[in-house]
C-alpha atoms as a PDB file:
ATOM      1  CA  UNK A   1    -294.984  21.264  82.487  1.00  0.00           C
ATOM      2  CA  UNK A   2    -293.517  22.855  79.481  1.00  0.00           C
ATOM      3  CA  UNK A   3    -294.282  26.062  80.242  1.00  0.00           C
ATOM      4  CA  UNK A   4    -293.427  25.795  83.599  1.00  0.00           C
ATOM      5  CA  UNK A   5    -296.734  26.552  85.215  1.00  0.00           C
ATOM      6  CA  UNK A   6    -299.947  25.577  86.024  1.00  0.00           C
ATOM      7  CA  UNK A   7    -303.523  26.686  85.039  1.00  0.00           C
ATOM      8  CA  UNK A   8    -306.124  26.449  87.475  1.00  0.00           C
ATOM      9  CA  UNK A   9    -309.431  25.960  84.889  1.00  0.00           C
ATOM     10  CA  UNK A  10    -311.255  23.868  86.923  1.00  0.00           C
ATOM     11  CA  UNK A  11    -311.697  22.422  90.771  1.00  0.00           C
ATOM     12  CA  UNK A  12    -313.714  19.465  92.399  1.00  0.00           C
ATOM     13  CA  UNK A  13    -316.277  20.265  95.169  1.00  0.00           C
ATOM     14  CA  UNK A  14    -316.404  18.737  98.275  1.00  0.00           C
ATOM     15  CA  UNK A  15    -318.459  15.565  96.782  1.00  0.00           C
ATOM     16  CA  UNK A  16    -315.460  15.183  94.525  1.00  0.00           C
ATOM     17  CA  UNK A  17    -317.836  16.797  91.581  1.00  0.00           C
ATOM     18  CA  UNK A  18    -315.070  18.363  89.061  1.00  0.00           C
ATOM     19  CA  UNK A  19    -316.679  22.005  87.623  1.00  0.00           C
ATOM     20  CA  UNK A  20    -315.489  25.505  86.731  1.00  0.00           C
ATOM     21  CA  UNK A  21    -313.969  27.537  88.986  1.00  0.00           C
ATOM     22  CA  UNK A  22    -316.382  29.304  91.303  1.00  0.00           C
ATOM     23  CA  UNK A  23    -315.297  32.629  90.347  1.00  0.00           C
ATOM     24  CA  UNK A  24    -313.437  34.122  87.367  1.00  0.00           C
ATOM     25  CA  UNK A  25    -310.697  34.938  89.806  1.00  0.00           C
ATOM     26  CA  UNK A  26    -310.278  31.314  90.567  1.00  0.00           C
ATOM     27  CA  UNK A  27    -308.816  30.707  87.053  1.00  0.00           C
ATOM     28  CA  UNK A  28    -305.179  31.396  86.740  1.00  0.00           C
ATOM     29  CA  UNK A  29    -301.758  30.739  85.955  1.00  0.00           C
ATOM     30  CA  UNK A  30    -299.308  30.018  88.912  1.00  0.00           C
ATOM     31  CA  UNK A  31    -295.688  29.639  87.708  1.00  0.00           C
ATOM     32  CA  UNK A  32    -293.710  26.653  88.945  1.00  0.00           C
ATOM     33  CA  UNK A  33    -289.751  26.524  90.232  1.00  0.00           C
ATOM     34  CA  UNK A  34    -287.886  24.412  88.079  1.00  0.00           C
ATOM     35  CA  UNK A  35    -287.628  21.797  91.918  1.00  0.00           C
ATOM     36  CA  UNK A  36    -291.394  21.055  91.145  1.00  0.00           C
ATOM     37  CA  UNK A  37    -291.538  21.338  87.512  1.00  0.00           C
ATOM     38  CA  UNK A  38    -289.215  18.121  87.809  1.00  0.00           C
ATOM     39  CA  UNK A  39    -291.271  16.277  90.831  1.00  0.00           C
ATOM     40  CA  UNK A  40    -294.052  16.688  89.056  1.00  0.00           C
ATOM     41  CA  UNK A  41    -292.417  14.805  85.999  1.00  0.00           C
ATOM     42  CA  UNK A  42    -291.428  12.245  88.155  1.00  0.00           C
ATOM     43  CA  UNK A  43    -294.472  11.922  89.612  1.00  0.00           C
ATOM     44  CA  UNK A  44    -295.992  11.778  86.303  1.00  0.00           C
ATOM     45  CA  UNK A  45    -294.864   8.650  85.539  1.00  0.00           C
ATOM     46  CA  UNK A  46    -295.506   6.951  88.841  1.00  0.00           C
ATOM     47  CA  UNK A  47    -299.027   8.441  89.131  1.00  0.00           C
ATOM     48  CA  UNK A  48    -302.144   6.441  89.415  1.00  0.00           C
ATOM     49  CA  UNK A  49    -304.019   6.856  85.648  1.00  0.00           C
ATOM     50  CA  UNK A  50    -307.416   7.572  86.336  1.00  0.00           C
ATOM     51  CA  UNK A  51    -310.639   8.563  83.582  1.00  0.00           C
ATOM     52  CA  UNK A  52    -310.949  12.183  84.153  1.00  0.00           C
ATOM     53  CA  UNK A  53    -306.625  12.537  83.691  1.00  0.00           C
ATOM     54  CA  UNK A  54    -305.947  13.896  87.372  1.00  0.00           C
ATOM     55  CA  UNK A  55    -302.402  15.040  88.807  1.00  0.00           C
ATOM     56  CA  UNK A  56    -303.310  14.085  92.462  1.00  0.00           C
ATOM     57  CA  UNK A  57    -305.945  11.135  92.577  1.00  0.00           C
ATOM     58  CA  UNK A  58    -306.959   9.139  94.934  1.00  0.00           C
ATOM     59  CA  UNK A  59    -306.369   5.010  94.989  1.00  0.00           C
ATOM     60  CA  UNK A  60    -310.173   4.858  93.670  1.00  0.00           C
ATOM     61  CA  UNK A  61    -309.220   7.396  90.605  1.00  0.00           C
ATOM     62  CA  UNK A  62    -311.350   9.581  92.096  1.00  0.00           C
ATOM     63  CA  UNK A  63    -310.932  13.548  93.442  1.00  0.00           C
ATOM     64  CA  UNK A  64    -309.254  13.511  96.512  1.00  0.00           C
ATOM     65  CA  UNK A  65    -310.924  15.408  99.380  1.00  0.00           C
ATOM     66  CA  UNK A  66    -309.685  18.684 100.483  1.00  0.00           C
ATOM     67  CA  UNK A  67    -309.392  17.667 104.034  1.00  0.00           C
ATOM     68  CA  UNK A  68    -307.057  14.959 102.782  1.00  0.00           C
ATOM     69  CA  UNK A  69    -305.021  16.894 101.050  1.00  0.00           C
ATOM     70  CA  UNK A  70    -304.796  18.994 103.779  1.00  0.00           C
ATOM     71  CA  UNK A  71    -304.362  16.639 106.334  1.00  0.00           C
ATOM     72  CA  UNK A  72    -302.309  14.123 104.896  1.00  0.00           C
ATOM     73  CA  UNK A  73    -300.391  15.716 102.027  1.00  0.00           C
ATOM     74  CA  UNK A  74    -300.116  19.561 102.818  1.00  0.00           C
ATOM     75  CA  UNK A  75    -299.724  20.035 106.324  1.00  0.00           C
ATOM     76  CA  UNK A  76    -296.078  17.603 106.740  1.00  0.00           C
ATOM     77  CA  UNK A  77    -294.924  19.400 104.286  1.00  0.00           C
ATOM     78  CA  UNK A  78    -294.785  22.761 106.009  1.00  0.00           C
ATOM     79  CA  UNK A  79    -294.098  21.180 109.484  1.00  0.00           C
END
């Protein structure tokens, strides 16, 4: 969050397996607007800890699914 930005350097698969990217496209930096920079610190402190440190997971600790996210998460927010 320092640098205001996020690397992509790795993903989960749709069994929730966490990997490298799938191509060397995949991996990236995506700069962040200061608005998320600071929900993503606040989130940061209410976020569920799990073992393998993720932003987003789900109440098990585990990768959430992409449908999911999609569903649940993404898609109000552009409604």
């Amino acid at each position: 969050l320092k640098g205001a930005a996020v690397s992509v350097t790795q993903r989960a698969d749709a069994k929730g397996t966490i990997g490298a990217p799938k191509s060397a496209s995949s991996r990236r930096t995506v700069p962040l607007p200061p608005s998320a920079v600071a929900a993503l610190r606040k989130w940061k402190l209410a976020c569920p800890k799990s073992e393998a440190g993720l932003v987003f997971p789900s109440l098990a600790g585990k990768p959430m699914s992409h449908r999911y996210m999609t569903l649940n998460l993404l898609q109000p927010l552009i409604e």
